[in-house]
C-alpha atoms as a PDB file:
ATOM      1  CA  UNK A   1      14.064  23.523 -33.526  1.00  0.00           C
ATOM      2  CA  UNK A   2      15.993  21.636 -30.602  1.00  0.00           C
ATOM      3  CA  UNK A   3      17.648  24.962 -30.041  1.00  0.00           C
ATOM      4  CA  UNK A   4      14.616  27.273 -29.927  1.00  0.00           C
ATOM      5  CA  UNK A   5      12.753  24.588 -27.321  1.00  0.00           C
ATOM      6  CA  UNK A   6      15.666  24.719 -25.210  1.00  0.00           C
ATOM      7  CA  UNK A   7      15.602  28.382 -25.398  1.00  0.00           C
ATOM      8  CA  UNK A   8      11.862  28.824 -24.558  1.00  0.00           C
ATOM      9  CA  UNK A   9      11.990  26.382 -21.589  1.00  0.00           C
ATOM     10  CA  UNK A  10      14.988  28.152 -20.315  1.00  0.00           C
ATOM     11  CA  UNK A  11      13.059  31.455 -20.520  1.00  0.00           C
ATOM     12  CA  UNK A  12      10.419  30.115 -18.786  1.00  0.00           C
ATOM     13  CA  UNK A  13      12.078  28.729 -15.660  1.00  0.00           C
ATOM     14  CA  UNK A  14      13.954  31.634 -15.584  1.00  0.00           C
ATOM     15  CA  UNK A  15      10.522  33.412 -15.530  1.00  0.00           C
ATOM     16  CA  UNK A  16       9.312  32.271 -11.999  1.00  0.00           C
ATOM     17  CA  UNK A  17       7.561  33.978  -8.602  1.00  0.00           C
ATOM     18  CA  UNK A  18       7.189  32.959  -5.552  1.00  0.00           C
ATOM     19  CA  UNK A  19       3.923  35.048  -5.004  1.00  0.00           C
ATOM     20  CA  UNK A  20       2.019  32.154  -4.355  1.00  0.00           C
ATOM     21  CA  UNK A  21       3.934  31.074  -1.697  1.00  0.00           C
ATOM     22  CA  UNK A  22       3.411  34.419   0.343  1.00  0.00           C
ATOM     23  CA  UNK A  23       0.101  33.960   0.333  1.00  0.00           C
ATOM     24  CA  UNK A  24      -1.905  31.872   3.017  1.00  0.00           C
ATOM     25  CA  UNK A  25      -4.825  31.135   0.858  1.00  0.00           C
ATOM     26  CA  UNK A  26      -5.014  30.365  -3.334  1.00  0.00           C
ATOM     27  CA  UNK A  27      -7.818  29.323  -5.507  1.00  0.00           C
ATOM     28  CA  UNK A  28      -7.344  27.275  -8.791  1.00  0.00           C
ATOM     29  CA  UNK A  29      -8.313  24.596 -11.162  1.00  0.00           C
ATOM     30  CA  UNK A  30      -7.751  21.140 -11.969  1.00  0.00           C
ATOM     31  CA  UNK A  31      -7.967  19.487 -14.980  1.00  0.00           C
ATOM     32  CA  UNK A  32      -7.041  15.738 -16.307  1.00  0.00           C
ATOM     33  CA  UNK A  33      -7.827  12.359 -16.652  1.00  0.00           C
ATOM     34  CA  UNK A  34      -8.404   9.093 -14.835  1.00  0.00           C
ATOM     35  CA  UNK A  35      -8.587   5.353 -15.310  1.00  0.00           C
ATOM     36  CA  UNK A  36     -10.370   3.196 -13.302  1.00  0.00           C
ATOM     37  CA  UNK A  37     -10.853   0.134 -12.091  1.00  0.00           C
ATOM     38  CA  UNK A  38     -12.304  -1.902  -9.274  1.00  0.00           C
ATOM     39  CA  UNK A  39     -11.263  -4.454  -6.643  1.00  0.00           C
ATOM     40  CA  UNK A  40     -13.869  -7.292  -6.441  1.00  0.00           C
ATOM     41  CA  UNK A  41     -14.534 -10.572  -4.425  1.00  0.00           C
ATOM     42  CA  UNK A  42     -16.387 -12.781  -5.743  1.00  0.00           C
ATOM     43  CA  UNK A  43     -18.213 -16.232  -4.648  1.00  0.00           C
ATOM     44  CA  UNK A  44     -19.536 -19.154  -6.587  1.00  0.00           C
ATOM     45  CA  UNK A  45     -17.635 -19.424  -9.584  1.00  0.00           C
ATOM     46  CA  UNK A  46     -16.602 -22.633 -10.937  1.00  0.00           C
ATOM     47  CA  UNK A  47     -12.792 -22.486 -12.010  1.00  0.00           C
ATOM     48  CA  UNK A  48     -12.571 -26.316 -12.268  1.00  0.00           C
ATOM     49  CA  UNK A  49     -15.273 -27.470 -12.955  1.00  0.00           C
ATOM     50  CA  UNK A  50     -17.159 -25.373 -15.663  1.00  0.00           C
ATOM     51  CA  UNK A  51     -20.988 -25.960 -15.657  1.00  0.00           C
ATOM     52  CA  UNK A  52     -23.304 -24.626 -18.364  1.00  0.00           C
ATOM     53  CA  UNK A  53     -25.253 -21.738 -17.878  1.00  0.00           C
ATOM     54  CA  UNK A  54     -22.885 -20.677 -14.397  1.00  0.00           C
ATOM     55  CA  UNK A  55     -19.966 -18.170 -14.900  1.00  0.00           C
ATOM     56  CA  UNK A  56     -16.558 -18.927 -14.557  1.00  0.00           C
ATOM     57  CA  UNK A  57     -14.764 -16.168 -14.283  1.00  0.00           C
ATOM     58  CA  UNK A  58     -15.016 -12.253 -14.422  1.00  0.00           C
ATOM     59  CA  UNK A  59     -12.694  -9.743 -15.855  1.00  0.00           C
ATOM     60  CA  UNK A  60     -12.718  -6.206 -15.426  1.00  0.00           C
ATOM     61  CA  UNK A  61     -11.185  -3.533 -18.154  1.00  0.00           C
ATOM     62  CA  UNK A  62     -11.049   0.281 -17.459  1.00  0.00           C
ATOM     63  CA  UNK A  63     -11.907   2.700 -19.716  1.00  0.00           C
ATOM     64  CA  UNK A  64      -9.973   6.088 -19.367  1.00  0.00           C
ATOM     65  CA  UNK A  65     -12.401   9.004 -17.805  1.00  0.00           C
ATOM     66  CA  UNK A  66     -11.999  12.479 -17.144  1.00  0.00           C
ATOM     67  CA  UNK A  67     -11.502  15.231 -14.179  1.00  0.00           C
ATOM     68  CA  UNK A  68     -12.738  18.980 -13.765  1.00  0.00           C
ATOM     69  CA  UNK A  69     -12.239  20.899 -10.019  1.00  0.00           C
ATOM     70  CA  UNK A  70     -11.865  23.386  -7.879  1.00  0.00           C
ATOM     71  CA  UNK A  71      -8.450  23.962  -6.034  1.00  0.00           C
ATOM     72  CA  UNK A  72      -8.797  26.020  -2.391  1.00  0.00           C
ATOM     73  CA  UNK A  73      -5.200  25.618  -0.507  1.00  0.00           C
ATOM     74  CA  UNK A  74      -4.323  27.240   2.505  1.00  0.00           C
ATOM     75  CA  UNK A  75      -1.068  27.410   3.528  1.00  0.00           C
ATOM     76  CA  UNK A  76      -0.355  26.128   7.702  1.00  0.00           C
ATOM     77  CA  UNK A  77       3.809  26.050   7.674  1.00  0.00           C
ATOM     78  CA  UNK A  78       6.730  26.487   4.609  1.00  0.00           C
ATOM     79  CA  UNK A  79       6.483  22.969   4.116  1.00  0.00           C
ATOM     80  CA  UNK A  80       2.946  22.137   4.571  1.00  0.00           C
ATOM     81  CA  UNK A  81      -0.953  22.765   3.160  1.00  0.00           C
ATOM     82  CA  UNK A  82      -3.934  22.027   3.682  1.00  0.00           C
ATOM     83  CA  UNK A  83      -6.196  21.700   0.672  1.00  0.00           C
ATOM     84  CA  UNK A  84      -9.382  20.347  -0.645  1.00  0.00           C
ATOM     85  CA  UNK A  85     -10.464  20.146  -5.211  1.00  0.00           C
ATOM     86  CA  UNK A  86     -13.780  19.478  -5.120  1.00  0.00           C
ATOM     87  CA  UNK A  87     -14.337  18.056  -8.391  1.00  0.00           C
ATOM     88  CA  UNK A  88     -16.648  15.872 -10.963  1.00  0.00           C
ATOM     89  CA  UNK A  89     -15.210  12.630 -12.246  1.00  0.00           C
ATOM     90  CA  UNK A  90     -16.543  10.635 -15.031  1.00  0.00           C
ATOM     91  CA  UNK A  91     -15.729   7.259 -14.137  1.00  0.00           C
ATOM     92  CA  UNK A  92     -16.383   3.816 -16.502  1.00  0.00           C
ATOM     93  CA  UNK A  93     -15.303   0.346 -16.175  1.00  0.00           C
ATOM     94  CA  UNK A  94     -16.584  -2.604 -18.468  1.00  0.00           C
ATOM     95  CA  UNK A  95     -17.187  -6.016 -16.744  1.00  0.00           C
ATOM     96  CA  UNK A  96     -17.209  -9.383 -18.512  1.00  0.00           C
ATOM     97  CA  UNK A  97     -18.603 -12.219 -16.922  1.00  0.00           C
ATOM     98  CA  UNK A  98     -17.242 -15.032 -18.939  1.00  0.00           C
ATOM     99  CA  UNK A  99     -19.684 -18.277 -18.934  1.00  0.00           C
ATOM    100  CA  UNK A 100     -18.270 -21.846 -20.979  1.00  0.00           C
ATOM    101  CA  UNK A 101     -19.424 -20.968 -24.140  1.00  0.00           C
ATOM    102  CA  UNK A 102     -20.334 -17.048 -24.256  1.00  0.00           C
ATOM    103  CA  UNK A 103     -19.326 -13.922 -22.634  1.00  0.00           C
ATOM    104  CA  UNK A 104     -22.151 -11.274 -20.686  1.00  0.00           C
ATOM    105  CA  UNK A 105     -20.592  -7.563 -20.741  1.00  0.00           C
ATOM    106  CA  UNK A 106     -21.825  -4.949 -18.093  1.00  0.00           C
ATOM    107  CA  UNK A 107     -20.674  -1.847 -17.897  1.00  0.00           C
ATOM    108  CA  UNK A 108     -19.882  -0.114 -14.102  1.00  0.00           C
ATOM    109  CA  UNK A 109     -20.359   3.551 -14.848  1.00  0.00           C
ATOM    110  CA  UNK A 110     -20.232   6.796 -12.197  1.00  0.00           C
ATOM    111  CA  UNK A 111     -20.096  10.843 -12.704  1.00  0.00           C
ATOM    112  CA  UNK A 112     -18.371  11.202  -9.149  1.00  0.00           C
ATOM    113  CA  UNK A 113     -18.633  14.323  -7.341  1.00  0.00           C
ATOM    114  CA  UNK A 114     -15.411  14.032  -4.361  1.00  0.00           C
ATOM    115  CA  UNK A 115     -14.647  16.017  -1.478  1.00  0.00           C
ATOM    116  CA  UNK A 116     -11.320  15.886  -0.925  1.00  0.00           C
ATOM    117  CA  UNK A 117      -9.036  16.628   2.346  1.00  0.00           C
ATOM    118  CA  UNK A 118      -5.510  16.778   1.504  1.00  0.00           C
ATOM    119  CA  UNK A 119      -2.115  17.199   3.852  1.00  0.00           C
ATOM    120  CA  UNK A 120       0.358  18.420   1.125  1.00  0.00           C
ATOM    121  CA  UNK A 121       4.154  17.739   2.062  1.00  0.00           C
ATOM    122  CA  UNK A 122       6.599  20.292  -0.103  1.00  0.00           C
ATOM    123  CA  UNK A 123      10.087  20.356  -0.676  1.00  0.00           C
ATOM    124  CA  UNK A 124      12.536  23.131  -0.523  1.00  0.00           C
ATOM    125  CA  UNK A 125      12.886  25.656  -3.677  1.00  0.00           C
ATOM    126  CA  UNK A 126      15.395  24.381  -6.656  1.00  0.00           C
ATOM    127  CA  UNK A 127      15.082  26.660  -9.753  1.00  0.00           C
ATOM    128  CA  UNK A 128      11.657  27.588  -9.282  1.00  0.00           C
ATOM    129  CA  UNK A 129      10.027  24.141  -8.618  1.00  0.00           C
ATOM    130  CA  UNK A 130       8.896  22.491  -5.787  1.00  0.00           C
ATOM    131  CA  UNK A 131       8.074  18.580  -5.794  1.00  0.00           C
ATOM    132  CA  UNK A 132       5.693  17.273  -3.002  1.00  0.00           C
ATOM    133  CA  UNK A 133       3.951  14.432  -2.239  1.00  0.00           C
ATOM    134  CA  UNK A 134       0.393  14.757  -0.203  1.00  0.00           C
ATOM    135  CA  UNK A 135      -2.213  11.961   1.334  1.00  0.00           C
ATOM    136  CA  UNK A 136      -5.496  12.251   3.062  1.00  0.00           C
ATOM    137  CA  UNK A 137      -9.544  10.839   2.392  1.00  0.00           C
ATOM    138  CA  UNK A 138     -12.241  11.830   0.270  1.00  0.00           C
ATOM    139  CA  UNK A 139     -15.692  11.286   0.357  1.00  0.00           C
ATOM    140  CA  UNK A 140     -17.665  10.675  -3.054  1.00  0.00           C
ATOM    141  CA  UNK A 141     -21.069  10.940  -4.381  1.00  0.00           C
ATOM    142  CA  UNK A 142     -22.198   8.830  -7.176  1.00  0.00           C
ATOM    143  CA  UNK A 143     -24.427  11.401  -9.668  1.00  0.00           C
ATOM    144  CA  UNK A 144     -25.462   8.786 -11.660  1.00  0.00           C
ATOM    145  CA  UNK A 145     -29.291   8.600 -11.365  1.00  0.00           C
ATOM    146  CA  UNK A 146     -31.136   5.048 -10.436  1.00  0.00           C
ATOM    147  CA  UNK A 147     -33.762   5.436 -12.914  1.00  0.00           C
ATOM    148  CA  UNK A 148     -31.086   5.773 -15.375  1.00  0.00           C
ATOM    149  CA  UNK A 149     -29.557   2.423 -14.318  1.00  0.00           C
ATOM    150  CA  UNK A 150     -32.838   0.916 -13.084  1.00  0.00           C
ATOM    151  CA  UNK A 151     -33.857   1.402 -16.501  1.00  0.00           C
ATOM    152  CA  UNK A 152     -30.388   0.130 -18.409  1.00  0.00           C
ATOM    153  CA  UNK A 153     -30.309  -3.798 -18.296  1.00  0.00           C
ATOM    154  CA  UNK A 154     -26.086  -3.550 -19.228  1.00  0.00           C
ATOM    155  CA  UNK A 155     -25.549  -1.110 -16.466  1.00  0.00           C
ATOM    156  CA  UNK A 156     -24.133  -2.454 -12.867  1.00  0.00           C
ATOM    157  CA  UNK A 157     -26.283  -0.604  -9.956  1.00  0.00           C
ATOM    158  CA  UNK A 158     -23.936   0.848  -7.457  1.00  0.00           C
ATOM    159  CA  UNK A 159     -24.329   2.918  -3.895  1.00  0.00           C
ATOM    160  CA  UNK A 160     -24.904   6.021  -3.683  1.00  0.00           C
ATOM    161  CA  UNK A 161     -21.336   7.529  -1.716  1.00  0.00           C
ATOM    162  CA  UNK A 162     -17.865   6.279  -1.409  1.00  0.00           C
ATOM    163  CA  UNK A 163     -15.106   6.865   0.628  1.00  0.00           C
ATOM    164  CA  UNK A 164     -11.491   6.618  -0.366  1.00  0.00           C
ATOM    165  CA  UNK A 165      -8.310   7.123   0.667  1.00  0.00           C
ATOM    166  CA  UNK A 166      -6.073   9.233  -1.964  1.00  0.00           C
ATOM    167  CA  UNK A 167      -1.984   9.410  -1.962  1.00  0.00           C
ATOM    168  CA  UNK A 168      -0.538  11.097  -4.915  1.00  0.00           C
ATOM    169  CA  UNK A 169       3.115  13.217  -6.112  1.00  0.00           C
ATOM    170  CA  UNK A 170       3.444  16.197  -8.358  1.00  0.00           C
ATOM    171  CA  UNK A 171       5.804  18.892  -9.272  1.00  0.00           C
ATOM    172  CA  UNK A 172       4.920  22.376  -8.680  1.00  0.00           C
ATOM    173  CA  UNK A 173       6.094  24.558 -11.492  1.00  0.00           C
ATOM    174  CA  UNK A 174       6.325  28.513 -10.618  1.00  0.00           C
ATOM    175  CA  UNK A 175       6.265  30.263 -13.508  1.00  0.00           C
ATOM    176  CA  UNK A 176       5.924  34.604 -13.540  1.00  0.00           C
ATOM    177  CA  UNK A 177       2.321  34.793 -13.200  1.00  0.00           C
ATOM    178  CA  UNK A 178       0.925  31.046 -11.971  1.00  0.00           C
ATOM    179  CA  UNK A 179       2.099  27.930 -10.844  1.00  0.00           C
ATOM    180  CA  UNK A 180       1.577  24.904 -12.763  1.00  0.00           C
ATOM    181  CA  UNK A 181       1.684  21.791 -11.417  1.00  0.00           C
ATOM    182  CA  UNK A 182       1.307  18.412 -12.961  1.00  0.00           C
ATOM    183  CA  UNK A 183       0.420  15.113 -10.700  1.00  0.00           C
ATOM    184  CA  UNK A 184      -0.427  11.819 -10.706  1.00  0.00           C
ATOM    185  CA  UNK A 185      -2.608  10.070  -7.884  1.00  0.00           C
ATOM    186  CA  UNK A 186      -4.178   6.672  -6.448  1.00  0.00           C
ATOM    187  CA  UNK A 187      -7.673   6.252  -4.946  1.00  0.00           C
ATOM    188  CA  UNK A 188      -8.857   3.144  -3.155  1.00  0.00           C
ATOM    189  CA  UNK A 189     -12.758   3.025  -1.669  1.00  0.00           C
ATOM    190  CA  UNK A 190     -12.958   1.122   1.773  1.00  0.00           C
ATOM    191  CA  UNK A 191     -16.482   0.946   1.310  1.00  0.00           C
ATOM    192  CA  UNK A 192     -18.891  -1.693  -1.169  1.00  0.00           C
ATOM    193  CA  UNK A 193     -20.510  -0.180  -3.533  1.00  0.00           C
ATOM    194  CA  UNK A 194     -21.937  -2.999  -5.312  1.00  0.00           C
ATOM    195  CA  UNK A 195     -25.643  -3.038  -5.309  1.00  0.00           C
ATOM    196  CA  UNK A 196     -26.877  -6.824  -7.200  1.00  0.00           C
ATOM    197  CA  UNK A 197     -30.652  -5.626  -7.737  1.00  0.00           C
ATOM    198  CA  UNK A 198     -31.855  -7.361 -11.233  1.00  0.00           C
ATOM    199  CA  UNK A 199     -28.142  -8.244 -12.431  1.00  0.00           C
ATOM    200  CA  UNK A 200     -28.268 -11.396 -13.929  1.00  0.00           C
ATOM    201  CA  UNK A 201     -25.370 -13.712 -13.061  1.00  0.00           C
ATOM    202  CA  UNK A 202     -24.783 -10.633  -9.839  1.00  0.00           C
ATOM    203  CA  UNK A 203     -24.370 -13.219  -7.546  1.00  0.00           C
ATOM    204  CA  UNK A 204     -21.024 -14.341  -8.636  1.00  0.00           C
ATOM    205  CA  UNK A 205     -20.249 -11.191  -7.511  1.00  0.00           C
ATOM    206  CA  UNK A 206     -19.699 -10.128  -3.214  1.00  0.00           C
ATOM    207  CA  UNK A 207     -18.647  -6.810  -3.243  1.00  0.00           C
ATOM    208  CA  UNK A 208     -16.615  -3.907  -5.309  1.00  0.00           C
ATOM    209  CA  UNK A 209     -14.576  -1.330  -4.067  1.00  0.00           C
ATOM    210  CA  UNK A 210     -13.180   1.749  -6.416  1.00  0.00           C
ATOM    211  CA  UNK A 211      -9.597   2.187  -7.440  1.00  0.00           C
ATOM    212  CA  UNK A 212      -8.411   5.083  -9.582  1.00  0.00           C
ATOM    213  CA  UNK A 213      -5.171   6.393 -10.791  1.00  0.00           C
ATOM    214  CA  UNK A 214      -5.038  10.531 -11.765  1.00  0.00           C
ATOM    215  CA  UNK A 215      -3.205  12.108 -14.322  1.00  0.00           C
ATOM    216  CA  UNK A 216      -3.963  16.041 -13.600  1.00  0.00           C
ATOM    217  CA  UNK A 217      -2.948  19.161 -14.682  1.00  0.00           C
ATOM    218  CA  UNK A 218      -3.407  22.077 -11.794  1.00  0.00           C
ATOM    219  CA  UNK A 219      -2.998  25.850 -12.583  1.00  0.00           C
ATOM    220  CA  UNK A 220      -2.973  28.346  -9.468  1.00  0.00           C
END
């Protein structure tokens, strides 16, 4: 079995094009997962001194989500792209606002759609792969509908857009007829996007800002 693995990842490697690369312009898709979680300041809570009835401290614990896009990449030198993935992310994050005796659980939930604008760094050719790192901003709009969390006591409102800045690495694969490429990247939202309307306990709570690592998969 180790033998015929070896083979087939052999044959594949040895399988490779640069097509893409002659091209100035590609189209493909992105697929792949996400966990997030959120960086939050908070105010009145009572480390020392616990009170009844007034929080003392609030933990946040991610819940993996998932990714679906649209690559467009268009090539400016042989080292460099430009590209954007527009693409839907389903985002959750579970909050627990821990009081002396009990614990309140929210839940921070978002269907993302981001427009990303990426500067793509490559290296030079070994074998038919490619590793590169790229960086850039995105702007994202929250899907989620307010009556949905207007109506939902254990949901956490939030605003409506987001920007972030993204940095990420990946490994493009060039196989005979696409190029695979997995990658991992890192979000982090400048902007609050807490919104306190009819949380109970929100004001221990002064602002949130979105952080997400990617795991993706991209075929070209």
């Amino acid at each position: 079995m180790q033998q015929f693995s070896s083979l087939l990842l052999g044959w594949l490697f040895a399988q490779y094009s640069f097509y893409h690369d002659t091209r100035q312009f590609n189209l493909g898709l992105l697929m792949g997962f996400n966990y997030n979680q959120v960086k939050i300041q908070y105010k009145n809570l009572l480390y020392s001194t616990p009170t009844a009835g007034r929080p003392t401290m609030v933990r946040v614990v991610g819940v993996p989500g998932l990714n679906l896009g649209i690559i467009a990449n268009k090539k400016l030198h042989k080292y460099f792209d430009l590209r954007t993935i527009p693409q839907v992310s389903l985002q959750q994050r579970n909050i627990f606002i821990e009081l002396p005796d009990s614990s309140v659980k929210r839940r921070l939930e978002s269907a993302y759609l981001y427009f990303p604008i990426l500067l793509k760094y490559k290296s030079q050719f070994y074998k038919g792969i490619r590793v590169y790192m790229m960086a850039g901003m995105q702007f994202g709009l929250n899907l989620t509908s307010d009556r949905r969390m207007r109506d939902n006591p254990e949901l956490i409102r939030m605003q409506r857009w987001d920007w972030q800045w993204v940095a990420g690495v990946g490994v493009d694969i060039y196989l005979e007829r696409v190029k695979l490429t997995p990658e991992i990247s890192y979000s982090l939202g400048w902007r609050n996007v807490y919104d306190p309307t009819g949380m109970r306990y929100g004001y221990v709570i002064e602002s949130i800002r979105n952080q997400t690592i990617y795991g993706n998969i991209q075929i070209e």
